[in-house]
PDB file of N, CA and C in Angstrom:
ATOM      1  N   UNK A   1     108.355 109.365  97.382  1.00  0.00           N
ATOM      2  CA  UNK A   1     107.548 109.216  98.581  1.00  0.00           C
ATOM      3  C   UNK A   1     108.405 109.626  99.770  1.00  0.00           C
ATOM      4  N   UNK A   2     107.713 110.618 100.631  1.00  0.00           N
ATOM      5  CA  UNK A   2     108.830 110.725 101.984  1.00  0.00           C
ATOM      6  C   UNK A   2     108.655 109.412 102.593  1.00  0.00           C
ATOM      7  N   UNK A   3     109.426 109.631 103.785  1.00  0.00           N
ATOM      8  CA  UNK A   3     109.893 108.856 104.867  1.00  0.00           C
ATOM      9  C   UNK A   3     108.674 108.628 105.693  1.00  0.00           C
ATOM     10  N   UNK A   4     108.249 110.068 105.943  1.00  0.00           N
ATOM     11  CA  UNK A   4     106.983 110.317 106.992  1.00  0.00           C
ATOM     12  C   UNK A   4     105.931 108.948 106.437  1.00  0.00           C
ATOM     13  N   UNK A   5     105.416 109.579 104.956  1.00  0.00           N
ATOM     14  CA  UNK A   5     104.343 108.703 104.698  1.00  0.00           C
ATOM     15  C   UNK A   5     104.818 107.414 104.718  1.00  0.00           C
ATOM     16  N   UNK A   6     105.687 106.995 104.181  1.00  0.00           N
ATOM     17  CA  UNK A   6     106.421 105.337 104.186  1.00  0.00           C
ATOM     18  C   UNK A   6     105.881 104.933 105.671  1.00  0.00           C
ATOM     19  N   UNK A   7     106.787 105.463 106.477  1.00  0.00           N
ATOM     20  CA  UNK A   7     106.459 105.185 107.619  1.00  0.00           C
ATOM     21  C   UNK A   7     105.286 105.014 108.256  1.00  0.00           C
ATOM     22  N   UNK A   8     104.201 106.585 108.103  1.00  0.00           N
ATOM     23  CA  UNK A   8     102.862 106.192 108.617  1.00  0.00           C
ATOM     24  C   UNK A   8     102.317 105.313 107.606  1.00  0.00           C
ATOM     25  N   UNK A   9     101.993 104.197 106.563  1.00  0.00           N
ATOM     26  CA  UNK A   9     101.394 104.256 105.609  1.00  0.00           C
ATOM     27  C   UNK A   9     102.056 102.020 106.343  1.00  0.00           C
ATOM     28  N   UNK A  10     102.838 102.069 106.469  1.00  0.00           N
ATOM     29  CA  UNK A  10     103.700 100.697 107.583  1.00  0.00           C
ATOM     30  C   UNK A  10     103.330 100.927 108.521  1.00  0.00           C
ATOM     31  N   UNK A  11     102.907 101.790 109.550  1.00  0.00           N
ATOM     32  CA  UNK A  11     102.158 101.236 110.931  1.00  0.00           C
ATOM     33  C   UNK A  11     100.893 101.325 110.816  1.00  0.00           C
ATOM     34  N   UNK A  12      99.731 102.435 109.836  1.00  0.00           N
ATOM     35  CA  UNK A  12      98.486 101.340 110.113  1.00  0.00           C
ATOM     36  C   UNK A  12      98.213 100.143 109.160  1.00  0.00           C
ATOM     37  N   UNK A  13      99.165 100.321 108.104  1.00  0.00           N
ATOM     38  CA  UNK A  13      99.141  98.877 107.741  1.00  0.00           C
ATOM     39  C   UNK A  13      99.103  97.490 108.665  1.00  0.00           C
ATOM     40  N   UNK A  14     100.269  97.931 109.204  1.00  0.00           N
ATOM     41  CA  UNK A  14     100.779  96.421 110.116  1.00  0.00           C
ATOM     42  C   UNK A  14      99.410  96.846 111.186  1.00  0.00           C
ATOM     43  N   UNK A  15      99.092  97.883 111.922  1.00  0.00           N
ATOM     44  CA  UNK A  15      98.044  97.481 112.492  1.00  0.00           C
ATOM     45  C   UNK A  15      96.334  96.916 111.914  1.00  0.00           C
ATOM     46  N   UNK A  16      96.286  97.614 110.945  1.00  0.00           N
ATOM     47  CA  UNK A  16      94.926  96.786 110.201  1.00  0.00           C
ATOM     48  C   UNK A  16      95.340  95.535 110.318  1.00  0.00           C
ATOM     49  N   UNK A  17      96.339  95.479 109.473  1.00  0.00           N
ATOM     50  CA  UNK A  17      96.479  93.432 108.897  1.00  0.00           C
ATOM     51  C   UNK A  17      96.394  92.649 110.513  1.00  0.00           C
ATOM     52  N   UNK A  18      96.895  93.192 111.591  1.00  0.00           N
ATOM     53  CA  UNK A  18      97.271  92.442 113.016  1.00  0.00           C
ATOM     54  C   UNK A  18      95.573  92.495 113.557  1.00  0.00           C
ATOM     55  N   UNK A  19      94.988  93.830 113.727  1.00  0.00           N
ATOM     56  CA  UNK A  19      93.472  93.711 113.806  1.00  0.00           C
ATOM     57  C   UNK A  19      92.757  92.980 112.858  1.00  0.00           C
ATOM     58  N   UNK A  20      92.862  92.926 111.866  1.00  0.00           N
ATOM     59  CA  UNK A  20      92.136  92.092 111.095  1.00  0.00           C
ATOM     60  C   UNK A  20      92.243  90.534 111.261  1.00  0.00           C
ATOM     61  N   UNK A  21      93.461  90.226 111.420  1.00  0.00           N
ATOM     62  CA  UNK A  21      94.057  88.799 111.910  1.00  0.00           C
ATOM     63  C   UNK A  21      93.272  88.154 113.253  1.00  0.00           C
ATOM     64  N   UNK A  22      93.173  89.095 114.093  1.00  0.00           N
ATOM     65  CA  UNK A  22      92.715  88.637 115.377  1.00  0.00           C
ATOM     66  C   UNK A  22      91.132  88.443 115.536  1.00  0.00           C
ATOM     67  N   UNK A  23      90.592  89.516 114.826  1.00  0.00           N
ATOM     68  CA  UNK A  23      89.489  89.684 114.410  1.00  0.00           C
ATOM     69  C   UNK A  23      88.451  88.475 114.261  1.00  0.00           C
ATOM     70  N   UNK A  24      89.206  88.034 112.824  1.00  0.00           N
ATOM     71  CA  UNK A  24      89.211  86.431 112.623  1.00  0.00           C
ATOM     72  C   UNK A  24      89.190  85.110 112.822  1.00  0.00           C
ATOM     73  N   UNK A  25      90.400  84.966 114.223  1.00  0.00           N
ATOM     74  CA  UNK A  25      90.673  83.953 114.503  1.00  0.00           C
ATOM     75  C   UNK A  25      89.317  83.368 115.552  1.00  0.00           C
ATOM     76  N   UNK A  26      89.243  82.402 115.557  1.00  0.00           N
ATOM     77  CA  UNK A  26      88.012  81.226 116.514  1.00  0.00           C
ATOM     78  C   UNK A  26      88.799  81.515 117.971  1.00  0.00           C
ATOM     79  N   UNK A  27      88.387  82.753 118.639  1.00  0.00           N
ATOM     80  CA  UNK A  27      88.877  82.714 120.137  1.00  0.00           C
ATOM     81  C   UNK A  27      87.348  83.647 120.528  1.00  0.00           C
ATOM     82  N   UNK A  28      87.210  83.543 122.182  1.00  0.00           N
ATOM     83  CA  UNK A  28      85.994  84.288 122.983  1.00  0.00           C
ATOM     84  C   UNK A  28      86.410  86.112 122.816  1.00  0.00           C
ATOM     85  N   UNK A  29      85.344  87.351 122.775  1.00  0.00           N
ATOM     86  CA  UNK A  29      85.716  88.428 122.769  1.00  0.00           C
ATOM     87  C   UNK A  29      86.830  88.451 123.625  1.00  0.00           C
ATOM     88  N   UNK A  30      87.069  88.379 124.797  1.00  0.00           N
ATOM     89  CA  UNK A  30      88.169  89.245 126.039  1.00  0.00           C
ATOM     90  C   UNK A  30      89.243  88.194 125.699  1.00  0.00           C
ATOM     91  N   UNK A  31      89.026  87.040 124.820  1.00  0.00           N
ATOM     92  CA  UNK A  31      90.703  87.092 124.343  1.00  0.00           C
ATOM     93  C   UNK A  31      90.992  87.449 123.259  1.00  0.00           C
ATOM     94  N   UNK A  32      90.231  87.914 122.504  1.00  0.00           N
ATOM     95  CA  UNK A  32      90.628  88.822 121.183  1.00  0.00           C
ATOM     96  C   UNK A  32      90.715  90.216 121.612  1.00  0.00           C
ATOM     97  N   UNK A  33      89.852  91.066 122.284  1.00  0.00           N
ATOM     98  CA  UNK A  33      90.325  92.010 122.856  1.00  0.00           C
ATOM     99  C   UNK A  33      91.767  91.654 123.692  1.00  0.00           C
ATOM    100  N   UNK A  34      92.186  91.194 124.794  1.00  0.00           N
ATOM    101  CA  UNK A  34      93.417  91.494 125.070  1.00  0.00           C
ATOM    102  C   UNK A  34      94.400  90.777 123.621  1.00  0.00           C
ATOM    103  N   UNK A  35      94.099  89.888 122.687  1.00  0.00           N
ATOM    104  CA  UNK A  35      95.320  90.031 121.929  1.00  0.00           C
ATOM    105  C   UNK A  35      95.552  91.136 121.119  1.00  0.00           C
ATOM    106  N   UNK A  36      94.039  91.933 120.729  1.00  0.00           N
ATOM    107  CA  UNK A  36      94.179  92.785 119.837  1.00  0.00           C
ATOM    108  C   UNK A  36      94.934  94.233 120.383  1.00  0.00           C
ATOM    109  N   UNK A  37      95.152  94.373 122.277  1.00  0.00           N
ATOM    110  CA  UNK A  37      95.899  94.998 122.831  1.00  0.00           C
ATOM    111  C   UNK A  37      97.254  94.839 122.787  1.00  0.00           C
ATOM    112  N   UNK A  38      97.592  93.681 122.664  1.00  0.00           N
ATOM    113  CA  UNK A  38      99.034  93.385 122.971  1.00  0.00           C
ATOM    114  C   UNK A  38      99.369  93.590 121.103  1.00  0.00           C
ATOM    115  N   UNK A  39      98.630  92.725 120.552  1.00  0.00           N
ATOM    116  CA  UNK A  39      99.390  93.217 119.120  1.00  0.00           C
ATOM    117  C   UNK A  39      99.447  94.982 118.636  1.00  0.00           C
ATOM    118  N   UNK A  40      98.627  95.640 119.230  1.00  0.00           N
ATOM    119  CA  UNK A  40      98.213  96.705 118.482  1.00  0.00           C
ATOM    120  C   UNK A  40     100.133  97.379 119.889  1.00  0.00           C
ATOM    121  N   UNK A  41     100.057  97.010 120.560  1.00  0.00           N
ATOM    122  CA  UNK A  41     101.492  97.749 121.654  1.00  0.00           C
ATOM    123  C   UNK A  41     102.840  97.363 120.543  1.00  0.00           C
ATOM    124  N   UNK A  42     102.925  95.808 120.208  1.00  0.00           N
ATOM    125  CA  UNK A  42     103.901  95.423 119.851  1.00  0.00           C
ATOM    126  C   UNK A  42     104.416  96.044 118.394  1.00  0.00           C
ATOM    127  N   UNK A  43     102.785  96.122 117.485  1.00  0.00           N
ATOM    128  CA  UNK A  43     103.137  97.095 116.700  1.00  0.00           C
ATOM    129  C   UNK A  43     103.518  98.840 116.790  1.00  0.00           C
ATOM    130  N   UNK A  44     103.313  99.549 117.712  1.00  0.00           N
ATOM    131  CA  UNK A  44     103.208 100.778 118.179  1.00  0.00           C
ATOM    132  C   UNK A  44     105.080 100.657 118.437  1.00  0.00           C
ATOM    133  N   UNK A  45     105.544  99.319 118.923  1.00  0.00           N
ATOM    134  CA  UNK A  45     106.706  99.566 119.762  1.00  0.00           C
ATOM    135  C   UNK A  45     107.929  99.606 118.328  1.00  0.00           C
ATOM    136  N   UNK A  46     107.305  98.557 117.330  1.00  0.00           N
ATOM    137  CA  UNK A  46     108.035  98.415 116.058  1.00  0.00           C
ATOM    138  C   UNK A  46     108.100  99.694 115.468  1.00  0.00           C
ATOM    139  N   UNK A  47     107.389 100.135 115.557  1.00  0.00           N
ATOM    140  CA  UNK A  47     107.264 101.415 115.071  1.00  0.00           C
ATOM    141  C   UNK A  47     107.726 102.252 115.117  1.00  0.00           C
ATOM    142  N   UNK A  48     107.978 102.673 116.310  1.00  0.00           N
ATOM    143  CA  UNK A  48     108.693 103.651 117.609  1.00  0.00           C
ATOM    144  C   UNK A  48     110.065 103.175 116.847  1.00  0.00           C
ATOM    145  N   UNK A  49     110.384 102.149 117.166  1.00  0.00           N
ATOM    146  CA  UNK A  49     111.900 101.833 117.081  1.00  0.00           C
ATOM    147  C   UNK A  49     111.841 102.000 115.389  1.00  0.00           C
ATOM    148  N   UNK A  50     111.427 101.925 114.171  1.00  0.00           N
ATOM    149  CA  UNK A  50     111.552 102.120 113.036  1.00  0.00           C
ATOM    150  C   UNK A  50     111.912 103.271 112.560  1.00  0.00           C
ATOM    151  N   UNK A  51     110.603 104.339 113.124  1.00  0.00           N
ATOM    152  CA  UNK A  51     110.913 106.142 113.383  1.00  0.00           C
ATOM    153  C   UNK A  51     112.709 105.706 113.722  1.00  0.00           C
ATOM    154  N   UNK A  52     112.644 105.348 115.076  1.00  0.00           N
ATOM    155  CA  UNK A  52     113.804 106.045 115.490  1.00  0.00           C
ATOM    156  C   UNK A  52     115.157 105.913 114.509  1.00  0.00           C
ATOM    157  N   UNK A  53     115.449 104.628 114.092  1.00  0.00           N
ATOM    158  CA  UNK A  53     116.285 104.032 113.139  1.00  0.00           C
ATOM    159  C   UNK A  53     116.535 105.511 111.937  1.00  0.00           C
ATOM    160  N   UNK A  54     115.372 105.230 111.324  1.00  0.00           N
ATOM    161  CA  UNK A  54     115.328 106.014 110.032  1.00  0.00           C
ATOM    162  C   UNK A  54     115.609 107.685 110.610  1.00  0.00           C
ATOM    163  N   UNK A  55     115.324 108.094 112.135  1.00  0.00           N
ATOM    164  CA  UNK A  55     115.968 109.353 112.454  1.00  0.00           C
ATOM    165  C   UNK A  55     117.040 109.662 112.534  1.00  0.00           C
ATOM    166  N   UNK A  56     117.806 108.596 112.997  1.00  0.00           N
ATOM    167  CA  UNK A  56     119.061 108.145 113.365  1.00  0.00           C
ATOM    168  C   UNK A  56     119.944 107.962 112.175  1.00  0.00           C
ATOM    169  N   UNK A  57     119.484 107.690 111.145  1.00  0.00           N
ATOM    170  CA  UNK A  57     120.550 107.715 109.703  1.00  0.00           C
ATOM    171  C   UNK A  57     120.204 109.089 109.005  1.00  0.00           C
ATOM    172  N   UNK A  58     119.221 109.537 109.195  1.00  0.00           N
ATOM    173  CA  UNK A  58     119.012 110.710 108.210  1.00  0.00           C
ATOM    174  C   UNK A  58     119.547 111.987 109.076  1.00  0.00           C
ATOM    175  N   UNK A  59     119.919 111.725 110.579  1.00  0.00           N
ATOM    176  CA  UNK A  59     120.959 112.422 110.734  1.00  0.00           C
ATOM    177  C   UNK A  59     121.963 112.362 110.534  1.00  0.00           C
ATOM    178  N   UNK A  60     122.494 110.860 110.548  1.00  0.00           N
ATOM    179  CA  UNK A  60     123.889 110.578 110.073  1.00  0.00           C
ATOM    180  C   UNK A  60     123.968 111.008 108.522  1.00  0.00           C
ATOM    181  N   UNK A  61     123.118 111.159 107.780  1.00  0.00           N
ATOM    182  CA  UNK A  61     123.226 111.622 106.314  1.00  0.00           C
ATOM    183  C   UNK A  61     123.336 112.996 106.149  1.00  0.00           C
ATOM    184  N   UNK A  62     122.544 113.706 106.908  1.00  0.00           N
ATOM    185  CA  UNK A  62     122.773 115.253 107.485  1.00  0.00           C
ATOM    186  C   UNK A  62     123.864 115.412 107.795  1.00  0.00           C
ATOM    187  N   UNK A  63     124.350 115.147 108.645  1.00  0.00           N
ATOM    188  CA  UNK A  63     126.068 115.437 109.245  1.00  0.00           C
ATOM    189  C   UNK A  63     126.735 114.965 107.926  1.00  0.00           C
ATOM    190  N   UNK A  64     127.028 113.826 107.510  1.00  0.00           N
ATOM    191  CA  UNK A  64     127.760 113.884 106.244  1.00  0.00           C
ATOM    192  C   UNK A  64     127.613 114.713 105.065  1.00  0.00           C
ATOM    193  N   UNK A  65     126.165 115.037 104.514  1.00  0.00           N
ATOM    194  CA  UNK A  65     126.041 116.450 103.578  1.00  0.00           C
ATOM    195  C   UNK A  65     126.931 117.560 104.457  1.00  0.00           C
ATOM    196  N   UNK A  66     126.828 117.500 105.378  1.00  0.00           N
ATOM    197  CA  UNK A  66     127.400 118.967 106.210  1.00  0.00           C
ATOM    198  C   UNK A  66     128.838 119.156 105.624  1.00  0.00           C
ATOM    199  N   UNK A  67     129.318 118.069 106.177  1.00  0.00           N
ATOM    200  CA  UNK A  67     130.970 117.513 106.408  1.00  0.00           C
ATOM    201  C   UNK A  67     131.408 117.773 104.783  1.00  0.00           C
ATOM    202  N   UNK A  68     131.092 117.107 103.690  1.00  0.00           N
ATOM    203  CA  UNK A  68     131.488 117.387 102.306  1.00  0.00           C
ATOM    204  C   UNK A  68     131.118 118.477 102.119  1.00  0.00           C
ATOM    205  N   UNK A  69     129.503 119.397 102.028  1.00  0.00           N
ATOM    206  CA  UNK A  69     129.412 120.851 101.606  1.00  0.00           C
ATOM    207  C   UNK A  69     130.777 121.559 102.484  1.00  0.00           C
ATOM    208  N   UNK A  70     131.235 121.664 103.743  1.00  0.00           N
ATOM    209  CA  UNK A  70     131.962 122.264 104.085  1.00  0.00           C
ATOM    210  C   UNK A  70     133.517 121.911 103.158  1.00  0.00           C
ATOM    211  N   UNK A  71     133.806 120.199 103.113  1.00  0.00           N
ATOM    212  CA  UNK A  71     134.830 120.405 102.446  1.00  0.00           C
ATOM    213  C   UNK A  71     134.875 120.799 101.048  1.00  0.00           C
ATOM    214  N   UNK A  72     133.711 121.014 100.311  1.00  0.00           N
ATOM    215  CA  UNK A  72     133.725 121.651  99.090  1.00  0.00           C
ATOM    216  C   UNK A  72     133.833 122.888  99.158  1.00  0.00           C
ATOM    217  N   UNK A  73     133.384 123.914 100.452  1.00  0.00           N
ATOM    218  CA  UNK A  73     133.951 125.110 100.276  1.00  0.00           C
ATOM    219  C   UNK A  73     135.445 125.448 100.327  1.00  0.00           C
ATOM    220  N   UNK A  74     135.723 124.872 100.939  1.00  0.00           N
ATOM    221  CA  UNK A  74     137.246 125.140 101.548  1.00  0.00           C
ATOM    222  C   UNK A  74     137.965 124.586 100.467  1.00  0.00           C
ATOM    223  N   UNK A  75     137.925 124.043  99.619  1.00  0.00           N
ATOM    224  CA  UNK A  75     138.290 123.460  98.096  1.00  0.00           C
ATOM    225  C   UNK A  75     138.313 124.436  97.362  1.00  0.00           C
ATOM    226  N   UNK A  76     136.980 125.172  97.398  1.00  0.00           N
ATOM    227  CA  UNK A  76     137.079 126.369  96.792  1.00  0.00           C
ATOM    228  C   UNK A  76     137.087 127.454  97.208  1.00  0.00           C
ATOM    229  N   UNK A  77     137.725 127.519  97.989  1.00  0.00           N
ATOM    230  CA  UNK A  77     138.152 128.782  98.417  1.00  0.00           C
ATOM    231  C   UNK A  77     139.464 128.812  98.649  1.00  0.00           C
ATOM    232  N   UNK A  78     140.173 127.849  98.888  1.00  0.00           N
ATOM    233  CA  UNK A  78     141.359 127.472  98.137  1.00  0.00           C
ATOM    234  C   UNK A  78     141.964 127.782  96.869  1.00  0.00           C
ATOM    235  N   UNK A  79     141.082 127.342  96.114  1.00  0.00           N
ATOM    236  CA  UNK A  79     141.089 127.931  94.444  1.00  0.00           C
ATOM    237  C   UNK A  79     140.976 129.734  94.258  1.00  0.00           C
ATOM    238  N   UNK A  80     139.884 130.151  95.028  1.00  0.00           N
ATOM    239  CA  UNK A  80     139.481 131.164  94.846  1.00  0.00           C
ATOM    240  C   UNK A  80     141.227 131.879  95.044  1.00  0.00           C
ATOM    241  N   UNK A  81     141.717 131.473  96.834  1.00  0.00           N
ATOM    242  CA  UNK A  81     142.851 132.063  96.803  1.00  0.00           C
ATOM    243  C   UNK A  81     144.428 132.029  96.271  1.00  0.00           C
ATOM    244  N   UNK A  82     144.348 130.733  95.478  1.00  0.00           N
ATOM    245  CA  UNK A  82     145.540 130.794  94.496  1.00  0.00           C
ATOM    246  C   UNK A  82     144.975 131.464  93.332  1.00  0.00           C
ATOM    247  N   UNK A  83     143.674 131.694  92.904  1.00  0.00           N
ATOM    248  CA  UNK A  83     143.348 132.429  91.529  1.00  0.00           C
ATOM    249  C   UNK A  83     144.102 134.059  92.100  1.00  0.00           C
ATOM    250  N   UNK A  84     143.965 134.574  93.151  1.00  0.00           N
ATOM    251  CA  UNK A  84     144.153 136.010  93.800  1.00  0.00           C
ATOM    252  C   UNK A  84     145.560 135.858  93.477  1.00  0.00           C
ATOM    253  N   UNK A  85     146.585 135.282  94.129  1.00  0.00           N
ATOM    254  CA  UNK A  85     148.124 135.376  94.506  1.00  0.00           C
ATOM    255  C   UNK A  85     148.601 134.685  92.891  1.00  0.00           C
ATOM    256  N   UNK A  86     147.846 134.471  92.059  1.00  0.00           N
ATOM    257  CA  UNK A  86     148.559 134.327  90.528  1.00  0.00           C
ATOM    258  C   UNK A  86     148.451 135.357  90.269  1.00  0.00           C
ATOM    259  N   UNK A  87     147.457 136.508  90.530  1.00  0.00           N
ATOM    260  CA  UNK A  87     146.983 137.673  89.729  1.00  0.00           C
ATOM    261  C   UNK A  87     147.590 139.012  90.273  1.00  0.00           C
ATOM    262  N   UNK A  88     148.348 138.493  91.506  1.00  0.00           N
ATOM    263  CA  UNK A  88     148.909 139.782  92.465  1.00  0.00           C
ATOM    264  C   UNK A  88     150.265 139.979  91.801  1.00  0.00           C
TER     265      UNK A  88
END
């Protein structure tokens, strides 16, 4: 499963279950409407910050693939050039 769907698949989750919750509860419309505003922000904001997290390591995982593919070339190319200067 990517990240993307994980991710979208956790915010309208958490927003159904939070709409559905409020939905429910024994309060007048205009205070279920404004809670169902404030929950539906607080989830939007979890969210935001979740994206960002999971952007934030899968660059840090990017830069580290980088960092080893590079030191695996230079490993071998190392090799490559003691295979040359045995053969000269």
């Amino acid at each position: 499963m990517s990240v993307g769907k994980f991710v979208t698949g956790f915010v309208v989750g958490g927003i159904v279950g939070a709409v559905i919750g409020v939905l429910l509860a024994p309060q007048s419309g205009e205070e279920t409407r404004e809670q169902i505003s404030k929950t539906t922000k607080d989830a939007m904001n979890k969210a935001s910050y979740a994206v960002k997290e999971i952007q934030e390591k899968a660059d840090d995982m990017v830069s580290e693939v980088q960092k080893k593919g590079e030191e695996i070339i230079d490993r071998i190319q190392g090799l490559i050039n003691k295979q040359k200067e045995g053969q000269a």
